[in-house]
C-alpha atoms as a PDB file:
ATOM      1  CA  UNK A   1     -12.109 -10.147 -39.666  1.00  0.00           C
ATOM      2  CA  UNK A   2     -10.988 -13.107 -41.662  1.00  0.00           C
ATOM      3  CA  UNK A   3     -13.344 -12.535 -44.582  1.00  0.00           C
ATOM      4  CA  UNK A   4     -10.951 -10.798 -46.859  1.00  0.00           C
ATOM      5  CA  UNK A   5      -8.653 -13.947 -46.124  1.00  0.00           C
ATOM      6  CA  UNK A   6     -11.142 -16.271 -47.250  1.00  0.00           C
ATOM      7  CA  UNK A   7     -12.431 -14.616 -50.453  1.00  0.00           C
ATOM      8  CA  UNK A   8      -9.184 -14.352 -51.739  1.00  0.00           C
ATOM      9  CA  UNK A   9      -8.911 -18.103 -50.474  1.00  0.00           C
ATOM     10  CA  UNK A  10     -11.714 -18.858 -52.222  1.00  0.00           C
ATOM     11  CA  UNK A  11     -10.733 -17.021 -55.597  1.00  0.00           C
ATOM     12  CA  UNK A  12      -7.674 -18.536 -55.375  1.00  0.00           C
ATOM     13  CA  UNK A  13      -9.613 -22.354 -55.803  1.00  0.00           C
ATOM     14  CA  UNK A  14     -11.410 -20.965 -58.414  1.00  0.00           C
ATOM     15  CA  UNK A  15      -8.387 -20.028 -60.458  1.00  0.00           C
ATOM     16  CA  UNK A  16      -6.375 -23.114 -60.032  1.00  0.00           C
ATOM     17  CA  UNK A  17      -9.939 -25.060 -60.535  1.00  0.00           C
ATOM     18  CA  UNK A  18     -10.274 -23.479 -63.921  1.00  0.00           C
ATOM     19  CA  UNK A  19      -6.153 -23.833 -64.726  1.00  0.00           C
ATOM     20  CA  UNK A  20      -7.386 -27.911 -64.550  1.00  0.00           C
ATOM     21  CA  UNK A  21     -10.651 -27.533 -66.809  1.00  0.00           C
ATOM     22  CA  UNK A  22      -9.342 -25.754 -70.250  1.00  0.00           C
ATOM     23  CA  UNK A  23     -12.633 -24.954 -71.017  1.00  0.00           C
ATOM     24  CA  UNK A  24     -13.529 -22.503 -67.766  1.00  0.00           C
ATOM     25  CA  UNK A  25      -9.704 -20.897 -68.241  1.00  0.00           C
ATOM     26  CA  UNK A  26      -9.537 -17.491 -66.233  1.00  0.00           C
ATOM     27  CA  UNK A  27      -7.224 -14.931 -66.698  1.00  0.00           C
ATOM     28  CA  UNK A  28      -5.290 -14.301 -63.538  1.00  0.00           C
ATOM     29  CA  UNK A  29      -5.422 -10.433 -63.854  1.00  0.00           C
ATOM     30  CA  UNK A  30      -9.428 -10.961 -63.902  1.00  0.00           C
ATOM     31  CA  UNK A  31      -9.400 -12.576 -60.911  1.00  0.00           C
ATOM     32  CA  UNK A  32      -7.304 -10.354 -58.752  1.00  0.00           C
ATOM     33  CA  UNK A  33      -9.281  -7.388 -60.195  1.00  0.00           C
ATOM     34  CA  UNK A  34     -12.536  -8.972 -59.142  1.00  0.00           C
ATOM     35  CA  UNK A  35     -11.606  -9.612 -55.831  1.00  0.00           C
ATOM     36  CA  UNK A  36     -10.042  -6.407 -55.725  1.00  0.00           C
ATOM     37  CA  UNK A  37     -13.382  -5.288 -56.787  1.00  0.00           C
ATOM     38  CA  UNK A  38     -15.357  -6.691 -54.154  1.00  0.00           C
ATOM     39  CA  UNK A  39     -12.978  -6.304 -50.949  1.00  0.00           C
ATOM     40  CA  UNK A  40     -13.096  -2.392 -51.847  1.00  0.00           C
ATOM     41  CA  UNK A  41     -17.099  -2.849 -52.273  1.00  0.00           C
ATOM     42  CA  UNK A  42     -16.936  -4.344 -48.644  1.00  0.00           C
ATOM     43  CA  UNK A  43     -14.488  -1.962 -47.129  1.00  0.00           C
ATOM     44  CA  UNK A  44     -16.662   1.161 -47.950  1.00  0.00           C
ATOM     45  CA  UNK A  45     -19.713  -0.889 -46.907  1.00  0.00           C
ATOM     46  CA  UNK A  46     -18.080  -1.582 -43.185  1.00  0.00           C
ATOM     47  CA  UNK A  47     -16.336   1.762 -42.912  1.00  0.00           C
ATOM     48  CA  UNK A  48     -20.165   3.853 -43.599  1.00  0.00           C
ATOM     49  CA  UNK A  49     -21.755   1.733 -41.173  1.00  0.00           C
ATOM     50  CA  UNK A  50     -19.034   2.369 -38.662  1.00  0.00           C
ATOM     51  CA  UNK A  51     -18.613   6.141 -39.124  1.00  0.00           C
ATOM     52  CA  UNK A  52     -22.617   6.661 -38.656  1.00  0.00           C
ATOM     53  CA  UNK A  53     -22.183   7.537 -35.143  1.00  0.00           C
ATOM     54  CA  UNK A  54     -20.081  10.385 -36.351  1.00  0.00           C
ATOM     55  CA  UNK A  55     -22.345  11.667 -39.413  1.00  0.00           C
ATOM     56  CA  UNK A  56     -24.468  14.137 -37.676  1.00  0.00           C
ATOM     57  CA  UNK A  57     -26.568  17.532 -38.588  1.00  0.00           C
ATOM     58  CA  UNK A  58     -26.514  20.376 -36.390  1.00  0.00           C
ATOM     59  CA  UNK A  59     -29.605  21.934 -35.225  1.00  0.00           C
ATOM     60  CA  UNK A  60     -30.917  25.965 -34.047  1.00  0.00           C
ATOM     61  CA  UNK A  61     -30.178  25.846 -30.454  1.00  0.00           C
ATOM     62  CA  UNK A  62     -26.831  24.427 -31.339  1.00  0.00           C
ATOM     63  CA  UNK A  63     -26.928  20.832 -30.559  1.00  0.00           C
ATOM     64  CA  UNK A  64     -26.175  18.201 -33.044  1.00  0.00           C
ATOM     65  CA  UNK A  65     -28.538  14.537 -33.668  1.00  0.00           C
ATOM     66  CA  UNK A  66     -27.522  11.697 -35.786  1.00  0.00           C
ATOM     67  CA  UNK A  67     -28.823  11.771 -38.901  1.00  0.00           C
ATOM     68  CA  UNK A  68     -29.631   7.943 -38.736  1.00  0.00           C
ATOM     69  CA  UNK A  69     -31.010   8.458 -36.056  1.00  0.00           C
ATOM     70  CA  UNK A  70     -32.444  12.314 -35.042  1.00  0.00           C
ATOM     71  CA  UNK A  71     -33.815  11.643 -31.475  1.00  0.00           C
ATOM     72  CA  UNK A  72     -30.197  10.454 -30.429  1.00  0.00           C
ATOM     73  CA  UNK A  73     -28.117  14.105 -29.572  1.00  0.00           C
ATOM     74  CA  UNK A  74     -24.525  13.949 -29.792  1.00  0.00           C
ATOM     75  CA  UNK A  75     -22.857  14.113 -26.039  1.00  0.00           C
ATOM     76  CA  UNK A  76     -26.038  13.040 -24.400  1.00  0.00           C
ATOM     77  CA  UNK A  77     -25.597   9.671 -22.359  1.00  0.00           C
ATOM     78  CA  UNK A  78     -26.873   7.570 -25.013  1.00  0.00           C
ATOM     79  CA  UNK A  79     -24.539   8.658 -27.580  1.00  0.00           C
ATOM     80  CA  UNK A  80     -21.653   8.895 -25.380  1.00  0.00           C
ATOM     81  CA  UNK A  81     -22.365   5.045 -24.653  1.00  0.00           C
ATOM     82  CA  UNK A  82     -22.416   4.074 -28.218  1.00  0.00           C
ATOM     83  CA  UNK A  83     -19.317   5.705 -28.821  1.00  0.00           C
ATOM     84  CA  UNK A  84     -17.262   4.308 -25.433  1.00  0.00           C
ATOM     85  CA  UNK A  85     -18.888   1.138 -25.861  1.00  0.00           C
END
């Protein structure tokens, strides 16, 4: 939860550590747009893996598995417990 915090923390020392050193200079809109870059590349990462219980294929008779995993049926007990925690 504090990731995000402590990249840009961490980007942060890297710009004022190259403001010191004249020869690594970085351009301040570089570094926002890279960390930019990589909290979005995180976000989408976190949000897939916590909508999988939710990305599901239906079947004939009506029922609907996971597709990551296809022996777990939506509204059966075990899904239902994943889902409730």
């Amino acid at each position: 939860l504090l990731a995000p915090l402590y990249g840009g923390l961490l980007f942060l020392a890297m710009y004022w550590v190259s403001k010191c050193c004249k020869k690594l200079a970085l351009d301040r809109d570089i570094v926002i747009g890279t960390y930019g870059s990589f909290f979005v590349a995180f976000f989408i990462s976190i949000s897939n893996l916590s909508l999988k219980l939710f990305q599901t294929y239906g079947h004939p008779n009506g029922e609907r598995s996971m597709i990551s995993e296809p022996a777990v049926i939506t509204s059966s007990e075990m899904w239902l417990s994943m889902v409730a925690g």
